[in-house]
PDB file of N, CA and C in Angstrom:
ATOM      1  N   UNK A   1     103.708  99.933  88.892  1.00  0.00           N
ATOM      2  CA  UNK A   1     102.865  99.098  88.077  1.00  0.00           C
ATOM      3  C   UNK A   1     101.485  98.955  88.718  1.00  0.00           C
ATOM      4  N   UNK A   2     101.485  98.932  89.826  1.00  0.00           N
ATOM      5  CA  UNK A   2     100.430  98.545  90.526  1.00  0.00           C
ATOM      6  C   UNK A   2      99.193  99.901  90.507  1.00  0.00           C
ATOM      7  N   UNK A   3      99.869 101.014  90.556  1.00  0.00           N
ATOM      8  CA  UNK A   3      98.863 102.601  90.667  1.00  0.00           C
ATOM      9  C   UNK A   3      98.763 102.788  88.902  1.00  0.00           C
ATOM     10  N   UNK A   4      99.225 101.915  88.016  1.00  0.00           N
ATOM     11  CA  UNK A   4      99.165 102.403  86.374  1.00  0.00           C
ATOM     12  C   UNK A   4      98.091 101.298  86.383  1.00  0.00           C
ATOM     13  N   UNK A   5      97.895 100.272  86.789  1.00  0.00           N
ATOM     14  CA  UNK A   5      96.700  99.314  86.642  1.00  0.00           C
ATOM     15  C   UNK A   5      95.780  99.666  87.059  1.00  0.00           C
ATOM     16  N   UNK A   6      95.715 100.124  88.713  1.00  0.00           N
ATOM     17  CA  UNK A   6      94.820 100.758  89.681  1.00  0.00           C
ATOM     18  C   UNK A   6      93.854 102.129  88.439  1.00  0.00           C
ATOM     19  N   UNK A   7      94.681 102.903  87.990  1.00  0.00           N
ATOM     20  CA  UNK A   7      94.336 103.812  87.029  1.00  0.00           C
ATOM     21  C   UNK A   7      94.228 103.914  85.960  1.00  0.00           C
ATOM     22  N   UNK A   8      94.257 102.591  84.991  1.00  0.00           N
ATOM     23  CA  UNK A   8      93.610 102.172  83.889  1.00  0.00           C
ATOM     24  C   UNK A   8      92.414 101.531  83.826  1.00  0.00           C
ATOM     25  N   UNK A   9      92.122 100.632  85.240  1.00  0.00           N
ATOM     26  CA  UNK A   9      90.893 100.276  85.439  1.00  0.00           C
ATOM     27  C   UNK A   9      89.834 101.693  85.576  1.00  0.00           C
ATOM     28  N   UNK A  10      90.665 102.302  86.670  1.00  0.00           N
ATOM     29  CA  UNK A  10      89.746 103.369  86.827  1.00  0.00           C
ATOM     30  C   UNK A  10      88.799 104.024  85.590  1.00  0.00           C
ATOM     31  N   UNK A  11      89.930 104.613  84.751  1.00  0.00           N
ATOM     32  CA  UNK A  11      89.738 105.187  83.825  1.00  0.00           C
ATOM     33  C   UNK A  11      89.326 105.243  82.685  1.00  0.00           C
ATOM     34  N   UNK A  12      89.191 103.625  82.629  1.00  0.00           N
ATOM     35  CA  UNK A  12      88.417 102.824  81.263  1.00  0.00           C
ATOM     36  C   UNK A  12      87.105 102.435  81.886  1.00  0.00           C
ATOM     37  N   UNK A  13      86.826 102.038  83.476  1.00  0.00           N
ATOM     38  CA  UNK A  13      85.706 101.303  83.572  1.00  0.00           C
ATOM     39  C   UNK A  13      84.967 102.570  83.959  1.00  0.00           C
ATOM     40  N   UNK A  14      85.727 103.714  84.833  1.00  0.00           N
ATOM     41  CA  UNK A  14      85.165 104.217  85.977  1.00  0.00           C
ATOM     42  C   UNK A  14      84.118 103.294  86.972  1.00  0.00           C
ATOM     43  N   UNK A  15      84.308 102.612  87.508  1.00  0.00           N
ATOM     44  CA  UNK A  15      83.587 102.052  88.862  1.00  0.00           C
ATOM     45  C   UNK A  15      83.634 102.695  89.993  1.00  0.00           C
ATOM     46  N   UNK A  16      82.862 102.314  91.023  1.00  0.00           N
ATOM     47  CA  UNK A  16      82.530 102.960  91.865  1.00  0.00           C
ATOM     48  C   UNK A  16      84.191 102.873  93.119  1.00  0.00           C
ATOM     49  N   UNK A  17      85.061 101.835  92.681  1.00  0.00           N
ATOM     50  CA  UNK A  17      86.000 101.748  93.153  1.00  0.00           C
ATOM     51  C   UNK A  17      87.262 100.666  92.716  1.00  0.00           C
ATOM     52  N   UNK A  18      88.361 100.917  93.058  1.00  0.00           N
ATOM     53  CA  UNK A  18      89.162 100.057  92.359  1.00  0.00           C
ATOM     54  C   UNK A  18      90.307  99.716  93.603  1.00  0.00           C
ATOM     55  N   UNK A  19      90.589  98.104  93.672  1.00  0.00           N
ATOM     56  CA  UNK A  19      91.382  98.191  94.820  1.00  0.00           C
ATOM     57  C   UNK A  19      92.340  96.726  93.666  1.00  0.00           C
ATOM     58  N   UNK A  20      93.626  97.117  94.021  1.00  0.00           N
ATOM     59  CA  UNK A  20      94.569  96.017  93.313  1.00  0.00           C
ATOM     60  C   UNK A  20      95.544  95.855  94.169  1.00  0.00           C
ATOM     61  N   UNK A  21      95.902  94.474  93.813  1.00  0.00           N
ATOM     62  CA  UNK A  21      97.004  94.299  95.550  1.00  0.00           C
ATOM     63  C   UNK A  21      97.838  93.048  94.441  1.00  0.00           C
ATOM     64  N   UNK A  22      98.814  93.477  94.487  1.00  0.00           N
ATOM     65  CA  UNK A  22     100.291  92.472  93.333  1.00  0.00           C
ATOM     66  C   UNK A  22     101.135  91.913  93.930  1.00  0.00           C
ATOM     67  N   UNK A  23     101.025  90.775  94.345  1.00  0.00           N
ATOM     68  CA  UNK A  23     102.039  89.842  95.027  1.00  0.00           C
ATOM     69  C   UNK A  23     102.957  89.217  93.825  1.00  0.00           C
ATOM     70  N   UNK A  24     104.311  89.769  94.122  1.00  0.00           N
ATOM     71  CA  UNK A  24     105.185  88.815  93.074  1.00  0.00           C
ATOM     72  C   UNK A  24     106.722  88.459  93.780  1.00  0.00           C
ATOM     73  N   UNK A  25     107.183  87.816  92.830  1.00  0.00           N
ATOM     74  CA  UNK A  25     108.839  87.185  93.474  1.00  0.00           C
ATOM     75  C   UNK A  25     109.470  88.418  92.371  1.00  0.00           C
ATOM     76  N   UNK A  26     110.547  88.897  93.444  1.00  0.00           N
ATOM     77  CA  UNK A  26     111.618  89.711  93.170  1.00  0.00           C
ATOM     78  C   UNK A  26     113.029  89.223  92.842  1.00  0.00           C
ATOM     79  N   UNK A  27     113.496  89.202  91.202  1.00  0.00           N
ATOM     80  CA  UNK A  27     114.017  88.328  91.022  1.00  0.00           C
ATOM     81  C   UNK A  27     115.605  89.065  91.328  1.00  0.00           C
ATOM     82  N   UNK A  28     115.519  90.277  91.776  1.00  0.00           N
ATOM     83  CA  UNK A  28     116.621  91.251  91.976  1.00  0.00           C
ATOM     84  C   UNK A  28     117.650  90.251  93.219  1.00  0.00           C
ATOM     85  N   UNK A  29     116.029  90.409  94.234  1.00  0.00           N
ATOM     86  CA  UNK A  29     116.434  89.685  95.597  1.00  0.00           C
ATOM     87  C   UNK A  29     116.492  88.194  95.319  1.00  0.00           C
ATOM     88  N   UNK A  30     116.654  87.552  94.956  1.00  0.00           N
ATOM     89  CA  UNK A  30     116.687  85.981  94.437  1.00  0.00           C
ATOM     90  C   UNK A  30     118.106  85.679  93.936  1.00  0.00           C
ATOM     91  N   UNK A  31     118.221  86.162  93.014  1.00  0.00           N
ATOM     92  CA  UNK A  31     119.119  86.176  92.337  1.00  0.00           C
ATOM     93  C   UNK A  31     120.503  86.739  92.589  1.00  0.00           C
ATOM     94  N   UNK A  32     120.595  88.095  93.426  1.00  0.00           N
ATOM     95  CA  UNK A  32     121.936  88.582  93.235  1.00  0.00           C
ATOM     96  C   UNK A  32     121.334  89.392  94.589  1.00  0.00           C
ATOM     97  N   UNK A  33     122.489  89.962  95.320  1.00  0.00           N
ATOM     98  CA  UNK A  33     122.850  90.692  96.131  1.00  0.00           C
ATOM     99  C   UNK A  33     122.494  89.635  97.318  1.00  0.00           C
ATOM    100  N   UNK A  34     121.274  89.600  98.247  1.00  0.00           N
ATOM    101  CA  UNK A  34     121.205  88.570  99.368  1.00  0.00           C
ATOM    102  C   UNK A  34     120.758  87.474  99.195  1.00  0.00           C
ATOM    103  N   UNK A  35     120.080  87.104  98.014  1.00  0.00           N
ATOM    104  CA  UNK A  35     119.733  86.014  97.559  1.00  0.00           C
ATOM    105  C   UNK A  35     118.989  85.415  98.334  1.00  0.00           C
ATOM    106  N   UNK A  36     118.070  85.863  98.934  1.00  0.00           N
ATOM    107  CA  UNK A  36     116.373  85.333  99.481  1.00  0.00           C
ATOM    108  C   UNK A  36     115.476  84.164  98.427  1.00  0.00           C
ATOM    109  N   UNK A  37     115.865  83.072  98.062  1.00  0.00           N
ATOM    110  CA  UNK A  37     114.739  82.573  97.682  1.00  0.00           C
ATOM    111  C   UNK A  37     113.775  82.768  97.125  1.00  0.00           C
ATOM    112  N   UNK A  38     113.064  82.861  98.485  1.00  0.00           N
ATOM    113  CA  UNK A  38     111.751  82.986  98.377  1.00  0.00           C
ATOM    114  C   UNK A  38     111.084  84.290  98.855  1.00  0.00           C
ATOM    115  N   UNK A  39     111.366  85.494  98.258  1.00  0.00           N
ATOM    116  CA  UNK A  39     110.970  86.277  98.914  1.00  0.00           C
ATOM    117  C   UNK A  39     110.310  86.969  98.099  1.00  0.00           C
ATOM    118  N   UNK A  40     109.340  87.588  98.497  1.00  0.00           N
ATOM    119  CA  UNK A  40     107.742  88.400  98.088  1.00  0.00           C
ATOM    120  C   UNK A  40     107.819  89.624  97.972  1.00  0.00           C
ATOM    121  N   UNK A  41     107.478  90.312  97.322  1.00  0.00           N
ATOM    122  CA  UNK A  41     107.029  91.417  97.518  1.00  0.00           C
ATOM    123  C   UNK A  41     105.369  91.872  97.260  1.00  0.00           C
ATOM    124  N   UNK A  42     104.356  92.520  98.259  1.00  0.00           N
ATOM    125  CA  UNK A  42     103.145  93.039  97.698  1.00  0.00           C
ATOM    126  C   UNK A  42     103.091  94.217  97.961  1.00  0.00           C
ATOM    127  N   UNK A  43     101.968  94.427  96.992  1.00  0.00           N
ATOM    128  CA  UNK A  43     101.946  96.283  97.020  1.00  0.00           C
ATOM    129  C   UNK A  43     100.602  95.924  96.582  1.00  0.00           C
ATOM    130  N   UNK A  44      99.750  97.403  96.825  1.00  0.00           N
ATOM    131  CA  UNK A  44      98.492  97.679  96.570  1.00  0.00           C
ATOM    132  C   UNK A  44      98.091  98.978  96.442  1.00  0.00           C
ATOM    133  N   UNK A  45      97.156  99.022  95.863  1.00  0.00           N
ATOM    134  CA  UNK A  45      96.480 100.622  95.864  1.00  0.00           C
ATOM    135  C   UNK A  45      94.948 101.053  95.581  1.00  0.00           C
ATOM    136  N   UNK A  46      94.293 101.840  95.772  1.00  0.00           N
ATOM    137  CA  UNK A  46      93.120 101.530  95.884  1.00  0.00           C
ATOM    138  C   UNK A  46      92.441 102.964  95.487  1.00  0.00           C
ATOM    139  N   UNK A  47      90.941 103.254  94.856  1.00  0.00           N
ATOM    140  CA  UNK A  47      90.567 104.808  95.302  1.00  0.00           C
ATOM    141  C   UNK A  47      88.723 104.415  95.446  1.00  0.00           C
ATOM    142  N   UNK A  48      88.149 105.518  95.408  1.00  0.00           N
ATOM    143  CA  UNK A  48      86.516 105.400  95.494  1.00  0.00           C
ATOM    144  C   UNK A  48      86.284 104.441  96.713  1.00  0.00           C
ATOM    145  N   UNK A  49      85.242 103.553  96.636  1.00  0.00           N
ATOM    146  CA  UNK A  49      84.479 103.362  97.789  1.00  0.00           C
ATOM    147  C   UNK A  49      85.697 101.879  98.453  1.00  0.00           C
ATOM    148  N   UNK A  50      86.922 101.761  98.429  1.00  0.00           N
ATOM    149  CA  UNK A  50      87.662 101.086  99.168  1.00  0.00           C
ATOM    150  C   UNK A  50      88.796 101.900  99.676  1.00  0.00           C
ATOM    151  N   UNK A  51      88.544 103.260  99.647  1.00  0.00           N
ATOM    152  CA  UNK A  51      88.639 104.487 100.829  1.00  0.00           C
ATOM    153  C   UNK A  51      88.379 104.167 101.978  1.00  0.00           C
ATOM    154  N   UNK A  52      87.038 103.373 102.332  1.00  0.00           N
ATOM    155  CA  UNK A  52      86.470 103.202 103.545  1.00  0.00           C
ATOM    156  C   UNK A  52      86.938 102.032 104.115  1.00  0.00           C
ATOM    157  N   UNK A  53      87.803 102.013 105.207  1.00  0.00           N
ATOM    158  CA  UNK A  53      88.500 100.430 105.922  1.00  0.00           C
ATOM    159  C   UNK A  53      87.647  99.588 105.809  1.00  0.00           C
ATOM    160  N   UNK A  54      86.382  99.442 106.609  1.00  0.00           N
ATOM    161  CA  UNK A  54      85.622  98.812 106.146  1.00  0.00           C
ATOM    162  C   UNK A  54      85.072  97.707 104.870  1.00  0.00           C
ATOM    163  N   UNK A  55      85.180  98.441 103.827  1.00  0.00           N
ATOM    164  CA  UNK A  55      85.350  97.817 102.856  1.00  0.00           C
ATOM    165  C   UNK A  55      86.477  97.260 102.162  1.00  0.00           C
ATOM    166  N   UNK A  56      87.430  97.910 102.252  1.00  0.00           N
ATOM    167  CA  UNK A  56      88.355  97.287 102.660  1.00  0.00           C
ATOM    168  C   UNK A  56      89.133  96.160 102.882  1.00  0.00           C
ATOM    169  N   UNK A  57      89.150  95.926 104.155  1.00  0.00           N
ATOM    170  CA  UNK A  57      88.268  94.807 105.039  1.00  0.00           C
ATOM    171  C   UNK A  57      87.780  93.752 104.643  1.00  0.00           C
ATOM    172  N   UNK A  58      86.687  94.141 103.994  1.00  0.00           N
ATOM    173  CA  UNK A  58      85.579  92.992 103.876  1.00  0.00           C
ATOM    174  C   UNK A  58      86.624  92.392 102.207  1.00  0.00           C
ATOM    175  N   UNK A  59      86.591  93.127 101.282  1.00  0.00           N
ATOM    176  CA  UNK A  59      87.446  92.784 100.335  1.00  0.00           C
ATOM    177  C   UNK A  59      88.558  92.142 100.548  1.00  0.00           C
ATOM    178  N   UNK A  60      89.387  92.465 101.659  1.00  0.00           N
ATOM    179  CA  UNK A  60      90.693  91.194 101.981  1.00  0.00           C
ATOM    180  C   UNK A  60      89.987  90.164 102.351  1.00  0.00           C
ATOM    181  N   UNK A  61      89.039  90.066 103.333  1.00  0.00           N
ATOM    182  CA  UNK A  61      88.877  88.966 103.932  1.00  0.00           C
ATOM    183  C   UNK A  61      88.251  87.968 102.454  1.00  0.00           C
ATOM    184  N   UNK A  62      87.493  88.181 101.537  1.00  0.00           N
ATOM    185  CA  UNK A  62      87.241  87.845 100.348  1.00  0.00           C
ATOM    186  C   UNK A  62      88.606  87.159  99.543  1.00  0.00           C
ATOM    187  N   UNK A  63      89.198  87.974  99.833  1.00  0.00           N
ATOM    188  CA  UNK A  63      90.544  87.108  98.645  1.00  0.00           C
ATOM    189  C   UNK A  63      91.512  86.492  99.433  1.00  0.00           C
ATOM    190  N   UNK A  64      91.488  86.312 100.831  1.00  0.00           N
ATOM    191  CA  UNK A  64      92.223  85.756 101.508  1.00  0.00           C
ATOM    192  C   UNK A  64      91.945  84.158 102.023  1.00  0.00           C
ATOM    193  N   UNK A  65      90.496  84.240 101.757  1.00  0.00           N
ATOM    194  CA  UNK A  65      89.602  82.902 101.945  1.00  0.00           C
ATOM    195  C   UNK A  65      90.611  81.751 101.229  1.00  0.00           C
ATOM    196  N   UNK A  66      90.713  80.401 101.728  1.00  0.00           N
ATOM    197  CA  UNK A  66      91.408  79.526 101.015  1.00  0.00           C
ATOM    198  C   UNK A  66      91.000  78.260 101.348  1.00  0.00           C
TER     199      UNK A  66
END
């Protein structure tokens, strides 16, 4: 889900870069087999100019602010 978003943005906006990062609750793990609560899963993906760590970088530190 996360590389079909990553590549619909792409592909509708074309921008100079696209970086998406999906934090959600896994209701697989919650619910049945070990039954974690609270447990997370994130994933991300990225292309164009957040290639460069750097930017990167500077983009987490941006959405991590609280």
């Amino acid at each position: 889900m996360t590389t079909q978003i990553k590549e619909c943005i792409q592909n509708t906006l074309n921008p100079m870069g696209v970086m998406v990062i999906i934090e959600a609750q896994h209701l697989c793990m919650q619910m049945r087999g070990v039954q974690k609560q609270h447990s997370i899963t994130t994933t991300s993906d990225f292309t164009g100019v957040f290639e460069q760590a750097k930017t990167r970088e500077e983009f987490m530190n941006l959405i991590n602010r609280k």
